[in-house]
N, C-alpha and C. Protein backbone atom coordinates (compact mmCIF):
# COMPACT_ATOMS: atom_id res chain seq x y z
N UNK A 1 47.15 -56.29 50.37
CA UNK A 1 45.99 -55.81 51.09
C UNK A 1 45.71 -56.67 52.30
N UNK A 2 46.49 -57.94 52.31
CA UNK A 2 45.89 -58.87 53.53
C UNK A 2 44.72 -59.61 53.37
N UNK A 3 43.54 -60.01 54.08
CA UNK A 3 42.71 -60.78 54.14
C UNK A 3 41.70 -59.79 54.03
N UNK A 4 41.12 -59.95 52.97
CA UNK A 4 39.56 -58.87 52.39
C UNK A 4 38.65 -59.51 53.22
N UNK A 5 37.74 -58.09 53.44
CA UNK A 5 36.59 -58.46 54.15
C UNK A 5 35.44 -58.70 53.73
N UNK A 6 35.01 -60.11 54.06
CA UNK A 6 33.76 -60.82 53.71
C UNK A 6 32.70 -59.93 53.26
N UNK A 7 32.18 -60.14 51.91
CA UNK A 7 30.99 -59.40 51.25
C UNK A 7 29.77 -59.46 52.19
N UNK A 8 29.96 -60.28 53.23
CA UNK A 8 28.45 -60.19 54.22
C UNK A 8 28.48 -58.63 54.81
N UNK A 9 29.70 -58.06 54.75
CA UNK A 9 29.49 -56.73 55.35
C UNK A 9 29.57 -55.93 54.97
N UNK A 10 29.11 -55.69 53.53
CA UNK A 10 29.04 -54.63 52.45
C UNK A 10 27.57 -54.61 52.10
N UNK A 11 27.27 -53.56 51.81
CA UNK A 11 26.05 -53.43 50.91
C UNK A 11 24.77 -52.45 51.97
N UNK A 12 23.50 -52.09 51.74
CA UNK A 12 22.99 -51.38 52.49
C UNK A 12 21.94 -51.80 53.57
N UNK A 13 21.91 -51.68 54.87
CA UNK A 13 21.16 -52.08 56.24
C UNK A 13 20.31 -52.85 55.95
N UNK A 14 20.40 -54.11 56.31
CA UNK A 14 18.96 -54.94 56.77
C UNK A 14 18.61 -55.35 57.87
N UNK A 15 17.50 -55.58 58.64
CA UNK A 15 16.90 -55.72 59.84
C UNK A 15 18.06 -57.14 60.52
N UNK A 16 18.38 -56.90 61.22
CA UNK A 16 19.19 -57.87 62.15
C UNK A 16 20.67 -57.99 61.20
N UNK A 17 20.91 -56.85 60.27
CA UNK A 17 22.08 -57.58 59.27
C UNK A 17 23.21 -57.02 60.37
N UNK A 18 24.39 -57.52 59.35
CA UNK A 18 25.98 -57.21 59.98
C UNK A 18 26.51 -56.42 58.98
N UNK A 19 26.01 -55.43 58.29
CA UNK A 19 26.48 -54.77 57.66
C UNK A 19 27.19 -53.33 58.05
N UNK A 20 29.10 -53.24 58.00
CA UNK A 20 29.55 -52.35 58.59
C UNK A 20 29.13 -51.26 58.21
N UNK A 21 29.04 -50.05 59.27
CA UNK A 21 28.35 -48.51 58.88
C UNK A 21 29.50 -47.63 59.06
N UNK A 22 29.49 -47.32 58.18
CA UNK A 22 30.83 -45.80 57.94
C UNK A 22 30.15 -44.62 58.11
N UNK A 23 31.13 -43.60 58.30
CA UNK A 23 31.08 -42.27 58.49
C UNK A 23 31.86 -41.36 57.01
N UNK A 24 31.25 -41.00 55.68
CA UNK A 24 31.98 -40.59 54.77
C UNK A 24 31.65 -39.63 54.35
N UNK A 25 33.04 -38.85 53.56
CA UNK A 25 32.42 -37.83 52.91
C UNK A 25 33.08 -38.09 51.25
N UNK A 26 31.84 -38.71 50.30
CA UNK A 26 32.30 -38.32 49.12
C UNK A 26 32.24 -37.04 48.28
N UNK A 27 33.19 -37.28 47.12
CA UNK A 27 33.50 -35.53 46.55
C UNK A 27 32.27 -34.95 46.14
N UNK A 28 32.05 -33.83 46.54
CA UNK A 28 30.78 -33.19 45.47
C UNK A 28 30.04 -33.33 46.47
N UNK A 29 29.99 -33.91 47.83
CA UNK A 29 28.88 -34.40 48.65
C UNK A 29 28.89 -33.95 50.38
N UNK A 30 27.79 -34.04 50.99
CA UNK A 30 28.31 -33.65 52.36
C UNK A 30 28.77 -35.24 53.23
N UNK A 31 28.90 -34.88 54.56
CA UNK A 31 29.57 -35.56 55.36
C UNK A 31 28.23 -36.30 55.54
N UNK A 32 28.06 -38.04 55.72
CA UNK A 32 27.09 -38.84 55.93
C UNK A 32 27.32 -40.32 56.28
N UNK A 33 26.28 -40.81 57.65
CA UNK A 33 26.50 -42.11 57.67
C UNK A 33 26.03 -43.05 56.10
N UNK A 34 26.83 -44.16 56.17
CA UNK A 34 26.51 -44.90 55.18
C UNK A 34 27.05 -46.34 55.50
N UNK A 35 27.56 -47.11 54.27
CA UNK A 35 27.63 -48.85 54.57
C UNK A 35 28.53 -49.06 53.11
N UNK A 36 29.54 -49.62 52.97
CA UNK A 36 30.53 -50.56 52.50
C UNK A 36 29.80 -51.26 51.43
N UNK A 37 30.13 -50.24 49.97
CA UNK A 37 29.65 -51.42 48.59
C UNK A 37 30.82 -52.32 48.25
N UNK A 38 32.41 -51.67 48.23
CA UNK A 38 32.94 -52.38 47.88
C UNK A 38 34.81 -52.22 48.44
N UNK A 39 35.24 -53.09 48.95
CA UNK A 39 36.52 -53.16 49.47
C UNK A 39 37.48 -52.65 48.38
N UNK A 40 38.54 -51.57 48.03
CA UNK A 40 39.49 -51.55 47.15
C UNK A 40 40.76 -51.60 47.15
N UNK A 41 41.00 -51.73 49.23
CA UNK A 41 42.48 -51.69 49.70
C UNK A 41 42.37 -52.05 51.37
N UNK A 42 43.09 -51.96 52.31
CA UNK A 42 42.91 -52.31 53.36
C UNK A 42 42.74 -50.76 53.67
N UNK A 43 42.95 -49.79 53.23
CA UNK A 43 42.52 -48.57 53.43
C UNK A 43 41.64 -47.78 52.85
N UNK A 44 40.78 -48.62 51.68
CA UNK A 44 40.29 -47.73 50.67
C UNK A 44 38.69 -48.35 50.11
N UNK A 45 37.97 -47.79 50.34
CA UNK A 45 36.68 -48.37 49.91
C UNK A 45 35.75 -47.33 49.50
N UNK A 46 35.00 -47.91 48.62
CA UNK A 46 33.71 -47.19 48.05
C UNK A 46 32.46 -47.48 48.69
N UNK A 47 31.85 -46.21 49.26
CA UNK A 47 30.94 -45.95 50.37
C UNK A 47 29.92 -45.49 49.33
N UNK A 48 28.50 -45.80 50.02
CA UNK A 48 27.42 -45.52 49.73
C UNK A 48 26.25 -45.00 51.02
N UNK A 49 25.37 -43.96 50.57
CA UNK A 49 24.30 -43.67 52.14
C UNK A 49 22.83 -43.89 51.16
N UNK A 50 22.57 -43.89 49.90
CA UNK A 50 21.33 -44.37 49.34
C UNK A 50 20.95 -43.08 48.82
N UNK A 51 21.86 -42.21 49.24
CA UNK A 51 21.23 -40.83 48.52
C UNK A 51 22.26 -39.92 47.96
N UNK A 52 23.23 -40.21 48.28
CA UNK A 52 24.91 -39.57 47.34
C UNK A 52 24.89 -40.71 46.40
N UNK A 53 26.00 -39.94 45.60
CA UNK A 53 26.70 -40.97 44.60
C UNK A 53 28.01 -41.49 45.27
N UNK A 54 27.55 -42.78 44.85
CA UNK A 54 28.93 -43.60 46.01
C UNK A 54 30.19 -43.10 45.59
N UNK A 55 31.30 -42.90 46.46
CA UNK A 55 32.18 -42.02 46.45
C UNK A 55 33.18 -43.18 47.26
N UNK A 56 34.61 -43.28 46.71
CA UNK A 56 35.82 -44.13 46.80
C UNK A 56 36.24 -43.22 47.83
N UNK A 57 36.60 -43.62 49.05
CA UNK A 57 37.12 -43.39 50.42
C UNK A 57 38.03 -43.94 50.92
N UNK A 58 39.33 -42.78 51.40
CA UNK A 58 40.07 -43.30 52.27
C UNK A 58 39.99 -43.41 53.77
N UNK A 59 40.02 -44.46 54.46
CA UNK A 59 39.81 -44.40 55.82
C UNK A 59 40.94 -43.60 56.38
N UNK A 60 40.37 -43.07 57.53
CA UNK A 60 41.38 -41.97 58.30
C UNK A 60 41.08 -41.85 59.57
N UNK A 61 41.59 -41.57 60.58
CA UNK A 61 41.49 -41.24 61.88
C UNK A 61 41.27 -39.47 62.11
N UNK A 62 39.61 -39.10 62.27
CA UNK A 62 39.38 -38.18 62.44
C UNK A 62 37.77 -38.25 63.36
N UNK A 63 37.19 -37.26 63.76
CA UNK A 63 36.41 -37.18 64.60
C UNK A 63 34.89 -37.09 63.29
N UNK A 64 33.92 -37.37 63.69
CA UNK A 64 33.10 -37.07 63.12
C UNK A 64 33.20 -35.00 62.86
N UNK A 65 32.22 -34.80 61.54
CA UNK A 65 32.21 -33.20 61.13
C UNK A 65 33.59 -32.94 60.44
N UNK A 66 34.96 -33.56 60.60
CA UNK A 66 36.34 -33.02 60.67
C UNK A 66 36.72 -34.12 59.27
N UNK A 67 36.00 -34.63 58.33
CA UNK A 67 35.70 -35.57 57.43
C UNK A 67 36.22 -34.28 56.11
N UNK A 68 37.21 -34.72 55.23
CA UNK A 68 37.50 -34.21 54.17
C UNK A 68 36.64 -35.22 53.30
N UNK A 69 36.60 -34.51 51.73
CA UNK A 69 35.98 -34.74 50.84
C UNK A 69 37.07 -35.99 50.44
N UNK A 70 36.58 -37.18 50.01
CA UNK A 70 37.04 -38.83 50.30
C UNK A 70 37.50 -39.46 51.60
N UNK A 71 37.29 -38.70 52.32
CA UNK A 71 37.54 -39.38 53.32
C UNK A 71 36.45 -40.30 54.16
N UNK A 72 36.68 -41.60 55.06
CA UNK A 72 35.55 -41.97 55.89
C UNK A 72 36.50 -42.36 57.28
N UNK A 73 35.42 -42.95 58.07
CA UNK A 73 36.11 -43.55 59.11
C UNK A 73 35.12 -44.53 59.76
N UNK A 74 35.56 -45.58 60.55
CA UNK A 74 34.81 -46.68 61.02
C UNK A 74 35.37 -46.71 62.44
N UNK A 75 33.77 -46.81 63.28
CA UNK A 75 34.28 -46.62 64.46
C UNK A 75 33.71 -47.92 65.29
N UNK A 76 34.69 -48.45 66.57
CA UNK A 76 34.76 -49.94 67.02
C UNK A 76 34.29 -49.42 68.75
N UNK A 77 33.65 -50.40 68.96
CA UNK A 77 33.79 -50.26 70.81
C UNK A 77 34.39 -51.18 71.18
N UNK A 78 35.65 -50.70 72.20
CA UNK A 78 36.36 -51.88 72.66
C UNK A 78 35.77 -52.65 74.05
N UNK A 79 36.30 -53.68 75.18
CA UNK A 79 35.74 -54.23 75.77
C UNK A 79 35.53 -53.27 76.98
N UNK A 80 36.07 -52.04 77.39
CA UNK A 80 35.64 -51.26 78.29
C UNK A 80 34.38 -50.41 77.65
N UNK A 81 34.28 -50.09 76.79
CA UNK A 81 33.01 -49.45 76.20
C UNK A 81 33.56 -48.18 75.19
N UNK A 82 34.19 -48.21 75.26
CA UNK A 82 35.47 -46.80 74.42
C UNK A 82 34.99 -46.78 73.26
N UNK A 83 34.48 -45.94 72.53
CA UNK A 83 34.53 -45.89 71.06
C UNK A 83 35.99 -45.51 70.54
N UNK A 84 36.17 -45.93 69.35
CA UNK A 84 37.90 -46.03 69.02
C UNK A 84 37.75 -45.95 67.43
N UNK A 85 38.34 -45.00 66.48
CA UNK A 85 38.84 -45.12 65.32
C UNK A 85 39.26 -46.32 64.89
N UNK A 86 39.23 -46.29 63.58
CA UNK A 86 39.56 -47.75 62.66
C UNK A 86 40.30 -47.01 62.08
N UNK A 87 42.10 -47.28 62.19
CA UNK A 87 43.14 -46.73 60.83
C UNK A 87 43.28 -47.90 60.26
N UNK A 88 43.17 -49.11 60.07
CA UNK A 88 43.40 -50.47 58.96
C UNK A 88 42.57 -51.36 59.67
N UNK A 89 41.72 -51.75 58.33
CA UNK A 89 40.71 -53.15 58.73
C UNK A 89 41.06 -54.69 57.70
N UNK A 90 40.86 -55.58 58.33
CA UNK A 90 40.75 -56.71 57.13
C UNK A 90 40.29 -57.32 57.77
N UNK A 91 40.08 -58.91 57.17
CA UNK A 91 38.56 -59.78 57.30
C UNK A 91 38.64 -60.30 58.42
N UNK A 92 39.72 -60.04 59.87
CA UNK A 92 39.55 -60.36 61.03
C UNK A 92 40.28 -59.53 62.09
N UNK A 93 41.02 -58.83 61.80
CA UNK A 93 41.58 -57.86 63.00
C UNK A 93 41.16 -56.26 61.81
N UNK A 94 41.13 -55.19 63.13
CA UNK A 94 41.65 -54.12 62.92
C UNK A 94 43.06 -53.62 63.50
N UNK A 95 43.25 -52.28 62.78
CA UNK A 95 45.01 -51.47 63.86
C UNK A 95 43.98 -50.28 63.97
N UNK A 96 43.64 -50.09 65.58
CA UNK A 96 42.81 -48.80 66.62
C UNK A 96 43.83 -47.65 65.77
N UNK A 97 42.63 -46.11 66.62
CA UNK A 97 43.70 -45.05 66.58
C UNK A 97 44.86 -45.52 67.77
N UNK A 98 44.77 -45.99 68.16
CA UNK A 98 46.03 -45.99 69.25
C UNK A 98 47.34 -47.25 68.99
N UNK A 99 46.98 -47.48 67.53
CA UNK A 99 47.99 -48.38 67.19
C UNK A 99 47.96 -49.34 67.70
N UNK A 100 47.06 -49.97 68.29
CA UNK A 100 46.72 -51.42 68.86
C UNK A 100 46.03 -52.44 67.22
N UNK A 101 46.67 -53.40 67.05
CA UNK A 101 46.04 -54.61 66.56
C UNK A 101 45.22 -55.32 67.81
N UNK A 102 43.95 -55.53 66.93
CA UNK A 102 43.39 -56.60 67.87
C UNK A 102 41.53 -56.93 66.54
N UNK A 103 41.47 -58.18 67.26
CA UNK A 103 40.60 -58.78 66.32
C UNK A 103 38.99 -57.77 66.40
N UNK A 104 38.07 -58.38 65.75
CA UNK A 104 36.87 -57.90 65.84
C UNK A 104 35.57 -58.63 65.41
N UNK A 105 34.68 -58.04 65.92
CA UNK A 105 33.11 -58.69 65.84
C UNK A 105 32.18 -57.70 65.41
N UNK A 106 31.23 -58.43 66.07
CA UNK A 106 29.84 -57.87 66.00
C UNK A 106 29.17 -57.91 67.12
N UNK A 107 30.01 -58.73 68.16
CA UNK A 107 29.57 -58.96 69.21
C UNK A 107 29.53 -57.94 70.63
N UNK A 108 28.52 -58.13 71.21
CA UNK A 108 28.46 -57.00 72.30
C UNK A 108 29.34 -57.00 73.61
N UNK A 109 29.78 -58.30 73.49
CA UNK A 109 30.34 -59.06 74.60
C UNK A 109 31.82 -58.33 75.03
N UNK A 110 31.64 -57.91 76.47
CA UNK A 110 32.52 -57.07 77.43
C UNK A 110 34.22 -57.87 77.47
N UNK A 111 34.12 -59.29 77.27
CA UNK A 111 34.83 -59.68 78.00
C UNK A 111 35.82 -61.21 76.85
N UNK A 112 35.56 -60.49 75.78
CA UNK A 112 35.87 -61.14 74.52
C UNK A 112 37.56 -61.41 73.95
N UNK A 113 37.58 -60.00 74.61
CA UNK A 113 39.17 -59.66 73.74
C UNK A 113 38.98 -59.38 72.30
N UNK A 114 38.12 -58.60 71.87
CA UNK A 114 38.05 -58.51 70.70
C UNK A 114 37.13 -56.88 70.75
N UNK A 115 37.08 -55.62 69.42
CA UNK A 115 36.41 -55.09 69.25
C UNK A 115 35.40 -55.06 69.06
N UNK A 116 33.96 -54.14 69.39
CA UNK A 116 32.61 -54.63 68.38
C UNK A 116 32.35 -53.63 67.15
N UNK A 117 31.92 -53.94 66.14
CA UNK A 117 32.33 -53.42 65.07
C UNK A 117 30.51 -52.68 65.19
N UNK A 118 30.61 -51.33 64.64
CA UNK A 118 29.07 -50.61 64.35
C UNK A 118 28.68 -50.98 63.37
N UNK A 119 27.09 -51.12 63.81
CA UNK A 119 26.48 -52.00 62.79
C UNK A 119 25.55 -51.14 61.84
N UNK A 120 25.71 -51.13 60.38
CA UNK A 120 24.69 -50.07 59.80
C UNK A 120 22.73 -50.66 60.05
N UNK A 121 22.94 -52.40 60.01
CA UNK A 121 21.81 -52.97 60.01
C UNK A 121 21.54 -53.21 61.16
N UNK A 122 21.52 -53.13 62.65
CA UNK A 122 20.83 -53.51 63.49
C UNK A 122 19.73 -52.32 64.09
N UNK A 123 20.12 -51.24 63.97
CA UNK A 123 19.23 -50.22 64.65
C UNK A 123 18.47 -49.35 63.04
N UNK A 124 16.93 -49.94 63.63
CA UNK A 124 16.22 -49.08 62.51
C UNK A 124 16.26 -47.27 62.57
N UNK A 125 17.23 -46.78 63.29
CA UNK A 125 17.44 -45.48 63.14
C UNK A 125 18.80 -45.59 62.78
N UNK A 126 19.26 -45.91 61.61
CA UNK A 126 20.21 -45.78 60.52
C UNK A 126 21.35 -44.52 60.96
N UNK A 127 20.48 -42.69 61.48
CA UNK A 127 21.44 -41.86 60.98
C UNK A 127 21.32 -41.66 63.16
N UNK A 128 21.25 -42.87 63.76
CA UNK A 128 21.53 -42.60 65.11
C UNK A 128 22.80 -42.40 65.58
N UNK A 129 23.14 -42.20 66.45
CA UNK A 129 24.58 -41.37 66.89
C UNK A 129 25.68 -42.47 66.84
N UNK A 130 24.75 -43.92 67.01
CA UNK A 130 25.79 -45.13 66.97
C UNK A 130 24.83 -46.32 66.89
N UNK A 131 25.49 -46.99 66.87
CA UNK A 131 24.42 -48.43 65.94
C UNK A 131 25.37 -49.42 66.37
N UNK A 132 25.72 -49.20 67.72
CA UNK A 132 26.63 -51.16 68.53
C UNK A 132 25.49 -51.79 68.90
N UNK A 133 25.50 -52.92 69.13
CA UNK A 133 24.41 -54.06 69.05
C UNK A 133 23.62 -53.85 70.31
N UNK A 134 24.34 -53.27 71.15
CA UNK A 134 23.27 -52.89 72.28
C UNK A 134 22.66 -51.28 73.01
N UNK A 135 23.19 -50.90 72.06
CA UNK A 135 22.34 -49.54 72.13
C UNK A 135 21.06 -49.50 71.51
């Protein structure tokens, strides 16, 4: 699996937290933002939104709405401002949809060399269109 990602970024939104926010759809359930209970693969995690039953997800490269039943996806802004798919994450780089490795944050910063990862805890509108640290 590589280097698991730190339990600081699992679990559900708190005011200023770093908790990553997914896009999932578990079985039995509709398509919904949510947040990372528990890591099970570098591709595979069990998602929660506080109102489904948490549902084991494979990450995938798809658009929001276009979400099969287990599926999620995590989406990064790179240093031009691009929102970009997550096909493999671990506890310090992602691999983009475009097959790029490159590291990641939380940080807003243009000029880093690194992705910024969406945050489920910084914006108290949870089901907003995006949740990067400076929107």
């Amino acid at each position: 699996m590589g280097r698991p990602l730190n339990k600081k970024f699992f679990g559900p939104p708190t005011v200023n937290g770093l908790e990553i926010k997914v896009r999932f759809f578990a079985v039995g359930q509709a398509e919904a933002n949510g947040w990372i209970e528990k890591q099970l693969g570098s591709k595979k995690f069990r998602c929660n939104n506080g109102d489904n039953t948490p549902g084991d997800c494979t990450l995938v490269d798809k658009s929001q709405g276009a979400l099969a039943a287990g599926e999620m996806t995590i989406t990064v802004k790179d240093d031009d401002g691009v929102a970009r798919q997550v096909t493999k994450i671990s506890g310090r780089q992602v691999t983009l949809d475009s097959g790029t490795r490159i590291a990641w944050n939380m940080d807003a910063a243009a000029d880093d060399d690194k992705v910024e990862m969406e945050e489920a805890g910084t914006n108290a509108a949870f089901n907003a269109a995006d949740d990067f640290e400076t929107d």
